[in-house]
Protein backbone atom coordinates (compact mmCIF):
# COMPACT_ATOMS: atom_id res chain seq x y z
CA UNK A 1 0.00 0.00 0.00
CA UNK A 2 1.07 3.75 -0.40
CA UNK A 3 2.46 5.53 2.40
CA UNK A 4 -0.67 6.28 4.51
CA UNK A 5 0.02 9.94 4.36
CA UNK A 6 0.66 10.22 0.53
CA UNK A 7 -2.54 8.32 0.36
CA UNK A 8 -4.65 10.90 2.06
CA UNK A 9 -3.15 13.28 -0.30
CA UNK A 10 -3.82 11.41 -3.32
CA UNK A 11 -7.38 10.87 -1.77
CA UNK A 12 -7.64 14.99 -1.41
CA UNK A 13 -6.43 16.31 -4.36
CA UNK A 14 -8.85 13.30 -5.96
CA UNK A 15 -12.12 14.90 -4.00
CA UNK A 16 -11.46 18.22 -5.31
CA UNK A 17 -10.68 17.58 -8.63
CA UNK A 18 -13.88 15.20 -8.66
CA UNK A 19 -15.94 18.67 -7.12
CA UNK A 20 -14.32 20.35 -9.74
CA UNK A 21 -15.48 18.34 -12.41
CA UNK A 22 -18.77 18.39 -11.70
CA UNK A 23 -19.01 14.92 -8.84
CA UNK A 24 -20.73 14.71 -5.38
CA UNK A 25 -19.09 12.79 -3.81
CA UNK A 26 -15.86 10.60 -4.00
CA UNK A 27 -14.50 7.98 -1.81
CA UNK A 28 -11.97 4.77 -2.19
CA UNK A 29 -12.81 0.89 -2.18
CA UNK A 30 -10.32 -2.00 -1.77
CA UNK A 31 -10.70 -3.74 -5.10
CA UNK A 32 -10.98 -7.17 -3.25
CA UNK A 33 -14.47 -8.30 -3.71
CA UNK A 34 -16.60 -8.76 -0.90
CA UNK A 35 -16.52 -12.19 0.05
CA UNK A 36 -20.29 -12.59 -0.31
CA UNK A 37 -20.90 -11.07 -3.68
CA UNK A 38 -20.09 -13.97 -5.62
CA UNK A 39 -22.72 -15.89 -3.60
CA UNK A 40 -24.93 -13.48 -4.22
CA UNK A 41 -24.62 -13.10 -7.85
CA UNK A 42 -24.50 -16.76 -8.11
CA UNK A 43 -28.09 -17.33 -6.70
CA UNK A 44 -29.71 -14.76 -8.67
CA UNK A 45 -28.87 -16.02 -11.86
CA UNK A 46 -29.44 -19.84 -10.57
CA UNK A 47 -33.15 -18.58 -10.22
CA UNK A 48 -33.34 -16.47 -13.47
CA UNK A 49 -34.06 -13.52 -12.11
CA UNK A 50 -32.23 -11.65 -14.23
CA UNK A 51 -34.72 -12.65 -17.10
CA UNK A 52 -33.54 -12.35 -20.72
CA UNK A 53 -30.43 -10.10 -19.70
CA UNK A 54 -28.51 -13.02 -20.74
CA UNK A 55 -24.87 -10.85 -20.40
CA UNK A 56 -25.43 -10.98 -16.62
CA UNK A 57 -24.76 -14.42 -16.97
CA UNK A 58 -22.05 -14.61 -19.59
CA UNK A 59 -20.25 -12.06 -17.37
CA UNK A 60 -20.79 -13.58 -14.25
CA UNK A 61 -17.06 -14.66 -13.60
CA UNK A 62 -15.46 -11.05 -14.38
CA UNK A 63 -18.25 -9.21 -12.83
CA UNK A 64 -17.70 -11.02 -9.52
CA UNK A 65 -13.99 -9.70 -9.18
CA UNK A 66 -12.61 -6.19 -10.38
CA UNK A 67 -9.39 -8.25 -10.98
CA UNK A 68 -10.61 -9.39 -14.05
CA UNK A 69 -11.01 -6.34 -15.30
CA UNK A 70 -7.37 -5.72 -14.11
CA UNK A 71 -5.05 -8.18 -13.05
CA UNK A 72 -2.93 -6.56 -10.51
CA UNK A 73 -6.22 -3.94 -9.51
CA UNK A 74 -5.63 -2.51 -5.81
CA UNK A 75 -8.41 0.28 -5.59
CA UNK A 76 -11.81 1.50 -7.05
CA UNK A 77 -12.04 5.16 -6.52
CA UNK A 78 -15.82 5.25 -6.68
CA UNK A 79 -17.59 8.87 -7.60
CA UNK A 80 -21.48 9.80 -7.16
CA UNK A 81 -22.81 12.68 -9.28
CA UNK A 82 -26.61 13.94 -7.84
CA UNK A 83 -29.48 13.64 -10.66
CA UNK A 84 -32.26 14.77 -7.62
CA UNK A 85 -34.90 15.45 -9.35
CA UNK A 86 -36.48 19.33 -8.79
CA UNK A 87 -39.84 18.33 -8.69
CA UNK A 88 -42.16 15.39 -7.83
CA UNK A 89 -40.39 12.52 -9.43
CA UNK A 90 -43.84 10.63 -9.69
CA UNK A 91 -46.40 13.58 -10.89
CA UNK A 92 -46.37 12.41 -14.48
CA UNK A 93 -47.40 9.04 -13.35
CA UNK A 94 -50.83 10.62 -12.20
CA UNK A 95 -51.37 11.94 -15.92
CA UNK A 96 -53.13 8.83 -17.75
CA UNK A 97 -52.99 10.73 -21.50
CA UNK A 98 -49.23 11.58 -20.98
CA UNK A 99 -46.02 8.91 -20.30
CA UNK A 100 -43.82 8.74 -17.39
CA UNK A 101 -40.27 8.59 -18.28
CA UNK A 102 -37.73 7.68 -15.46
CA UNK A 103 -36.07 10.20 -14.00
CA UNK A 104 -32.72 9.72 -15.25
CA UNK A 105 -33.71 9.51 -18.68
CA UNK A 106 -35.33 13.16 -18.89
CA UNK A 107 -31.74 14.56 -19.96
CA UNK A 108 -28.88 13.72 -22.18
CA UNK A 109 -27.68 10.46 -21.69
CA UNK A 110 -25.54 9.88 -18.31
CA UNK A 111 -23.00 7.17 -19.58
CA UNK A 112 -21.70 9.77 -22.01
CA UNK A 113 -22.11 12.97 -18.86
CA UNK A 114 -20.67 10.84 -16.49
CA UNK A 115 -17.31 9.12 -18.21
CA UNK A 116 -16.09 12.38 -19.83
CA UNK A 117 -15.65 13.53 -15.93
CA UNK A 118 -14.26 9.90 -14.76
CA UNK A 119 -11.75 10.08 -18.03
CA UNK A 120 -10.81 14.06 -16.54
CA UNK A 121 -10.49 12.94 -12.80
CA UNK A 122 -8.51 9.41 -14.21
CA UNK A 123 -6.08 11.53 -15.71
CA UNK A 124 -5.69 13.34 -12.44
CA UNK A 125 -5.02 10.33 -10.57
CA UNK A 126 -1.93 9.24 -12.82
CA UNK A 127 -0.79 13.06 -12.47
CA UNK A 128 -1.05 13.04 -8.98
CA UNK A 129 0.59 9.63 -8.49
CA UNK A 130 3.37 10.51 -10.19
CA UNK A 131 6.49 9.37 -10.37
CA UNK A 132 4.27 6.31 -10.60
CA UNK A 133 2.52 5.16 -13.68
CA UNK A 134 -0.53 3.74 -12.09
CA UNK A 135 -3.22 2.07 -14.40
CA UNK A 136 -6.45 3.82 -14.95
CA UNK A 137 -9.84 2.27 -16.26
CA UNK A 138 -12.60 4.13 -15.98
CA UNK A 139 -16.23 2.45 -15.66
CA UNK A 140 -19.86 3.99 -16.01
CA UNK A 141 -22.45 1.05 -16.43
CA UNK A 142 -20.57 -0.32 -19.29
CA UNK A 143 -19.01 -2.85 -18.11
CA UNK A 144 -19.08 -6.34 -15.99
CA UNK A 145 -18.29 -4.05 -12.95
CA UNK A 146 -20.73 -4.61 -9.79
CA UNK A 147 -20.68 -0.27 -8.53
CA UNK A 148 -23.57 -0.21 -6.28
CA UNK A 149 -21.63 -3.70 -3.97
CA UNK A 150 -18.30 -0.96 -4.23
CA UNK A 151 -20.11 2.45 -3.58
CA UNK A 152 -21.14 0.88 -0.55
CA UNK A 153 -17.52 -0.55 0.94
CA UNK A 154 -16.71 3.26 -0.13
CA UNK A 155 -19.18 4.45 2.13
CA UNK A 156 -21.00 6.47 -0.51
CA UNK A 157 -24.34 4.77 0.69
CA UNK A 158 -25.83 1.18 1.40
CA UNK A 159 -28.06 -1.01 -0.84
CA UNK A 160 -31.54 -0.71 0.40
CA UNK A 161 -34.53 -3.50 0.76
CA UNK A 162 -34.81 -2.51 -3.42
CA UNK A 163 -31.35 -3.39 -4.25
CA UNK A 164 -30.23 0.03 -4.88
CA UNK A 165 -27.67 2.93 -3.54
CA UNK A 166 -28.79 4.82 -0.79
CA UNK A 167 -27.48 8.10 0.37
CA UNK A 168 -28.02 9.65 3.97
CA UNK A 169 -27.02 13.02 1.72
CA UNK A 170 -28.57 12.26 -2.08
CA UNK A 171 -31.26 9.71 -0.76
CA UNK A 172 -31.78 7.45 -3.80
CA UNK A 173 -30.50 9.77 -6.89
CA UNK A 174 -27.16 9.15 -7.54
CA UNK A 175 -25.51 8.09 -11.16
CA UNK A 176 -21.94 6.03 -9.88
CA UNK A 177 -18.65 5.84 -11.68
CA UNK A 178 -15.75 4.11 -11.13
CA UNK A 179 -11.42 4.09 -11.57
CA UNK A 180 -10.29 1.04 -11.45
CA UNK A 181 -6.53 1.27 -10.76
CA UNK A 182 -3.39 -0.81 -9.69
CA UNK A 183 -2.34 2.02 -6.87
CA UNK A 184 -2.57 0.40 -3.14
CA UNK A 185 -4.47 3.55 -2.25
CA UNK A 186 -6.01 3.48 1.77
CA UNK A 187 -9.89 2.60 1.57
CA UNK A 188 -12.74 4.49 3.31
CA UNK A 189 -15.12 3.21 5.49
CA UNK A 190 -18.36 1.42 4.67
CA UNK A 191 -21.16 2.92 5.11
CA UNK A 192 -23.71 0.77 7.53
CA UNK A 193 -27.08 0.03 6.33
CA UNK A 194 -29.59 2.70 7.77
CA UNK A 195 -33.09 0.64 6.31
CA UNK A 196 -34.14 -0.30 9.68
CA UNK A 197 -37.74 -1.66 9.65
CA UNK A 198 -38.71 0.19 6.73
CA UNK A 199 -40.51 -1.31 4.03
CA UNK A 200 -41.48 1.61 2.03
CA UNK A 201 -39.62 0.67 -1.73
CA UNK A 202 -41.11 -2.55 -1.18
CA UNK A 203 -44.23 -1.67 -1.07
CA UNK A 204 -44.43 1.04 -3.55
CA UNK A 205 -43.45 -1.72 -5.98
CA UNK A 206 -46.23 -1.45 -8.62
CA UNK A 207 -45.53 -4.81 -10.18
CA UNK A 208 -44.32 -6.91 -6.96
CA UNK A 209 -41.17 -7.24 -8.52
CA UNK A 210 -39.26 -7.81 -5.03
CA UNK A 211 -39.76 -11.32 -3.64
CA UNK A 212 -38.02 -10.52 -0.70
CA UNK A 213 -36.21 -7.57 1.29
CA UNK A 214 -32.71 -7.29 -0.54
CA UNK A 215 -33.99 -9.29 -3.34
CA UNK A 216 -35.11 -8.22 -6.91
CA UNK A 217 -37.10 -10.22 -9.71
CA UNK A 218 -36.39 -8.57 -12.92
CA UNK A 219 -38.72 -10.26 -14.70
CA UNK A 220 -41.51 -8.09 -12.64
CA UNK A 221 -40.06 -4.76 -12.48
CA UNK A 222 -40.79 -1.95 -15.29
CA UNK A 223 -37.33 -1.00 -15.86
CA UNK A 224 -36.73 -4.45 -17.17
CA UNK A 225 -40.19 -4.70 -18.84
CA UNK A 226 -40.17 -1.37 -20.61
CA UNK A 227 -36.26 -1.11 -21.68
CA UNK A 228 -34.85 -4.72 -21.49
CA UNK A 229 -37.77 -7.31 -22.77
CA UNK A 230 -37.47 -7.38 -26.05
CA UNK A 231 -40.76 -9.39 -26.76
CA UNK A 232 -44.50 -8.65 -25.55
CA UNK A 233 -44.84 -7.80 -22.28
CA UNK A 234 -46.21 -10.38 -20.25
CA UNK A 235 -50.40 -9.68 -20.16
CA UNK A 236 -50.31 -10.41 -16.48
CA UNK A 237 -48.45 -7.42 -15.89
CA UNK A 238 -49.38 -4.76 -17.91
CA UNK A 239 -52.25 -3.31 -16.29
CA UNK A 240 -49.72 -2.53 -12.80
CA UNK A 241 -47.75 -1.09 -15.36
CA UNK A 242 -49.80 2.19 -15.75
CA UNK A 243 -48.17 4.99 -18.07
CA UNK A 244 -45.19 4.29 -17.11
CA UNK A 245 -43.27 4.27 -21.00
CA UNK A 246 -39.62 3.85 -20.01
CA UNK A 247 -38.52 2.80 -16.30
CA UNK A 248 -39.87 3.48 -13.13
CA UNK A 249 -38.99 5.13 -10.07
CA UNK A 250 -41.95 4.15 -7.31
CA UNK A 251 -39.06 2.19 -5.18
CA UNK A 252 -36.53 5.13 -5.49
CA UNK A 253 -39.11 7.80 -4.83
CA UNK A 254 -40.49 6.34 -1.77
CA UNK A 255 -37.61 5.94 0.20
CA UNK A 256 -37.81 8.23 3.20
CA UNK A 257 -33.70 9.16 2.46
CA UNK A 258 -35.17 11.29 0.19
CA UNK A 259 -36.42 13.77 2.24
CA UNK A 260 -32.75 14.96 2.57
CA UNK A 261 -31.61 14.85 -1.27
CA UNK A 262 -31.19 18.13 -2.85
CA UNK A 263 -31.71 18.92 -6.82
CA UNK A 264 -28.97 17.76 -8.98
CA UNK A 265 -26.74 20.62 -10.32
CA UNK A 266 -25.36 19.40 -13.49
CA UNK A 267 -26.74 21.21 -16.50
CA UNK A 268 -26.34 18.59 -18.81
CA UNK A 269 -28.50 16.54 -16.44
CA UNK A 270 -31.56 18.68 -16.35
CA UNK A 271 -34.45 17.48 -17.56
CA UNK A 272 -35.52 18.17 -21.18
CA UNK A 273 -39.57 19.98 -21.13
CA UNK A 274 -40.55 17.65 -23.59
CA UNK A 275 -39.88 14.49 -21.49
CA UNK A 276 -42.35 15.82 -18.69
CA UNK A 277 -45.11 13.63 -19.03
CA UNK A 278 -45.34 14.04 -23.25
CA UNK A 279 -48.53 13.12 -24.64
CA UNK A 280 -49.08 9.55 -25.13
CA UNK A 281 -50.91 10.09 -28.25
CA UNK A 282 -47.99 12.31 -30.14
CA UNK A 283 -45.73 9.24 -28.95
CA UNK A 284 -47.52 6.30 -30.53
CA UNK A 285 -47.13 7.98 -33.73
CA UNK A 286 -43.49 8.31 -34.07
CA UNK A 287 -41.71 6.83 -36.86
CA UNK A 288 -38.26 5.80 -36.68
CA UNK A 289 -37.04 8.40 -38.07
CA UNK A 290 -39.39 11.14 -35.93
CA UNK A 291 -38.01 8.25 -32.86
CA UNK A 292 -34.28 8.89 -33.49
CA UNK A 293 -34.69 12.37 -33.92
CA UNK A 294 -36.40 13.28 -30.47
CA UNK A 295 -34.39 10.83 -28.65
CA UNK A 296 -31.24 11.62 -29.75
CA UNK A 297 -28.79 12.00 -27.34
CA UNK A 298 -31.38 10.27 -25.00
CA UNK A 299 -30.85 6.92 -23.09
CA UNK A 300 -34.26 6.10 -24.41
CA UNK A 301 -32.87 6.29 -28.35
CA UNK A 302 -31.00 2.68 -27.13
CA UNK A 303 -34.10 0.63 -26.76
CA UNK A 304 -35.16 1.46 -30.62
CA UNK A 305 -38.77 2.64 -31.71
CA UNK A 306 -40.22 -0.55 -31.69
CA UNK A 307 -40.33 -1.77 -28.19
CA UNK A 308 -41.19 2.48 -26.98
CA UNK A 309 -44.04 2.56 -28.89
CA UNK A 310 -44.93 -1.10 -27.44
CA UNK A 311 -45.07 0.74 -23.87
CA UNK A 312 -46.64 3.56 -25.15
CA UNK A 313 -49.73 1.70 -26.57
CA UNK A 314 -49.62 0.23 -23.45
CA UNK A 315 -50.02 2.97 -21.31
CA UNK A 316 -53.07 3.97 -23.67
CA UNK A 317 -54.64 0.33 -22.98
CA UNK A 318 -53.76 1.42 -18.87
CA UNK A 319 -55.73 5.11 -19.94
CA UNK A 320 -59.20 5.01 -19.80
CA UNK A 321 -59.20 7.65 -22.13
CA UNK A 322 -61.46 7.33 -25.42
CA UNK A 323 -59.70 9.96 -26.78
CA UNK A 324 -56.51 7.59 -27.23
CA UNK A 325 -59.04 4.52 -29.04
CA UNK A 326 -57.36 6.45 -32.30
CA UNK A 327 -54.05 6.51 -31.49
CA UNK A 328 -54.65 2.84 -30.73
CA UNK A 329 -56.15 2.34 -34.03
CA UNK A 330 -53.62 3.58 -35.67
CA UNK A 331 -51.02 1.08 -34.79
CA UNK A 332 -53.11 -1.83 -35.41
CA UNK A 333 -50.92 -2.49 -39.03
CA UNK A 334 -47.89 -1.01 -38.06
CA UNK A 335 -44.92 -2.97 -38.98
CA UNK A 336 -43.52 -4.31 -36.02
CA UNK A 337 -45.37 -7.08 -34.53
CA UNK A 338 -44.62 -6.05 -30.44
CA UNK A 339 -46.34 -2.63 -31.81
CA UNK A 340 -49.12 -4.38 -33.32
CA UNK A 341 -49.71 -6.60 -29.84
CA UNK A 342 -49.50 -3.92 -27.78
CA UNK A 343 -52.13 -1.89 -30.25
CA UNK A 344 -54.38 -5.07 -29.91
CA UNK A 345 -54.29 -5.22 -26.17
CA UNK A 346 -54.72 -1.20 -25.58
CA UNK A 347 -57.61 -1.52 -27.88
CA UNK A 348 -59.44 -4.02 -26.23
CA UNK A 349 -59.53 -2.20 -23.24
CA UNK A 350 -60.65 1.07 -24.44
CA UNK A 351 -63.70 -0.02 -26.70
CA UNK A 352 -66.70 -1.79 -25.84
CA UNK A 353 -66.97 -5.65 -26.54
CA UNK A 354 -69.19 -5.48 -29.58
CA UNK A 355 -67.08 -3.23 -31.12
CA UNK A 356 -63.69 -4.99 -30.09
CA UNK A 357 -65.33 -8.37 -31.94
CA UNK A 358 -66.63 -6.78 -34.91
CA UNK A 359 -62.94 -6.23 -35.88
CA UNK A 360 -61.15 -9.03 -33.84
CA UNK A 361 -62.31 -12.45 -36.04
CA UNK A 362 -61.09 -10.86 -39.20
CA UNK A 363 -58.05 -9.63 -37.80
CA UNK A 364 -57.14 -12.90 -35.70
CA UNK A 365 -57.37 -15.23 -39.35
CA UNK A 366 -55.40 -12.07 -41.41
CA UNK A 367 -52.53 -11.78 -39.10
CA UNK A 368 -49.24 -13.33 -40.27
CA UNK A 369 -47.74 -13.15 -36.64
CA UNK A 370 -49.18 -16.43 -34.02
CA UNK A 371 -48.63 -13.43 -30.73
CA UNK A 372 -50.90 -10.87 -32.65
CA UNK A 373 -53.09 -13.53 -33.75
CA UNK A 374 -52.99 -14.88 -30.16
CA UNK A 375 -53.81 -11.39 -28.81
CA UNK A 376 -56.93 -10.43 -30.99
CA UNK A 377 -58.01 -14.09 -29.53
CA UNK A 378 -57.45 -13.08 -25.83
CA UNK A 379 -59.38 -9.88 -26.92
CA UNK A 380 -62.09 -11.63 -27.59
CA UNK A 381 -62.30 -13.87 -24.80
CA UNK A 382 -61.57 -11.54 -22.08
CA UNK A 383 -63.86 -11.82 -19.13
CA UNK A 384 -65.70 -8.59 -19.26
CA UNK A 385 -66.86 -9.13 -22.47
């Protein structure tokens, strides 16, 4: 290890360079792994919780020790950038004609926000090391790199009941980046775990998606349903799912944490007007071209138009609103089957029975696809009709 005291000088000039640039906080992890995470890890893919996200698995050996990322890796200097929302993170949620977008995917796109700083403060590092020529990698969510596990033996936060960061200071919005370097540089504390009896992410959960304190089904929550499934979404679901278009933050927003976060103050980060609750109806008719031109830039712009405009028509099924039955309509021969399912299924729950069949028999024998053809079928049989 460095000498202790060049260390804690390293450590400063690293925490106000990172301040500089833009970071909350910033605070340094052994790059050992916690002896537990591998368990961990282990178990959730053995139940296939992490549904189709099938590079969990094929990553599973290098994402269970920083060392494979780096061979002789000593310390992860792990950084926290605020995204706190300035208003209620859940108010477009309450708008049934308009879609809730996640709050981190209002703004430009973090990954490419938050590793231009990380490749600045990396730099830094190897300057401030120096004669040494330490090795620098810098991670954002890119890579088979466990943060939240690391952010916590930083002592940035703890993992709550839902699996995620916690801050005493940021509550639940915080992006994390990472250094991964070969320096021997002194670690911080941990932080403890400050969840107590509290069960409010759990039960905010509008899908059930968390089988257990500390334990997450992907397959159930939105943010896998809406960004990662790349099929139909399952019908048993969709209804919990409201309007919410592309991720969901009921388990972040209702931790009580919050209640001490302050509004992010990155400009790059701040939320674009047009991603407050837009108008479900302007959505579902995007093109891919239209698509790729209002999301560029956007974290959203990664999923493709396709599988949006799936959770779009499903928020208009979730509506109640007539007004959408066009919309709906509309999207009935659109090109891509998951479109045309979705269209189906919103459909059905926006017009009456009579009307639903007098369309549905024709439809079912037309359609070259077996889920459409399956869907107009469910239509029809649904109990309420």
């Amino acid at each position: 290890m460095i000498e202790p005291a060049r260390s804690r000088t390293i450590a400063s000039s690293l925490a106000l360079k990172a301040r500089a640039l833009g970071f909350d906080v910033c605070r340094v992890a052994s790059a050992e792994p916690p002896p537990e995470m591998a368990g961990r890890l282990a178990a959730w893919l053995g139940a296939g919780a992490h549904g189709e996200m099938a590079w969990m698995a094929d990553t599973a050996e290098r994402r269970s020790d920083p060392r494979a990322l780096m061979g002789d890796a000593k310390s992860l200097v792990m950084l926290g950038l605020n995204y706190g929302p300035e208003e209620d993170p859940l108010a477009a949620t309450r708008r049934r004609d308009r879609g809730a977008i996640s709050v981190y995917a209002r703004h430009r796109d973090y990954h490419d926000v938050v590793k231009g700083k990380l490749k600045a403060l990396a730099a830094h590092l190897a300057a401030a090391a120096r004669p040494e020529k330490p090795d620098v990698k810098v991670f954002v969510d890119t890579a088979p790199l466990m943060e939240k596990p690391f952010a916590a033996r930083a002592g940035i936060g703890w993992q709550g009941k839902h699996t995620n960061l916690v801050s005493r200071r940021f509550g639940s919005w915080l992006f994390l980046g990472a250094i991964l370097t070969n320096l021997d540089l002194e670690p911080d504390a941990p932080e403890r775990d400050h969840c107590g009896t509290c069960r409010a992410c759990l039960d905010a959960c509008p899908t059930g998606a968390f089988p257990a304190p500390y334990r997450l089904d992907a397959r159930r929550c939105v943010s896998y349903l809406t960004i990662e499934l790349k099929g139909p979404i399952p019908p048993e679901l969709r209804a919990a799912i409201g309007n919410r278009i592309y991720g969901c933050d009921d388990c972040l927003a209702a931790c009580p944490w919050n209640r001490f976060a302050e509004a992010g103050r990155e400009a790059k980060l701040a939320a674009r007007a047009d991603l407050n609750a837009p108008p479900l109806a302007e959505l579902a008719r995007l093109d891919d071209a239209a698509f790729r031109a209002r999301f560029a830039g956007s974290p959203i712009k990664r999923i493709g138009r396709a599988r949006f405009v799936r959770n779009v028509l499903i928020a208009i099924g979730n509506s109640g609103d007539a007004e959408l039955i066009v919309a709906a309509r509309e999207r009935l021969d659109d090109d891509a089957p998951i479109v045309r399912g979705a269209a189906v299924w919103a459909l059905a729950r926006l017009v009456s029975g009579p009307e639903f069949a007098a369309v549905a028999d024709a439809r079912a024998r037309d359609e070259p696809d077996v889920g459409v053809a399956q869907e107009w079928r469910s239509g029809l049989g649904a109990s309420d009709r």
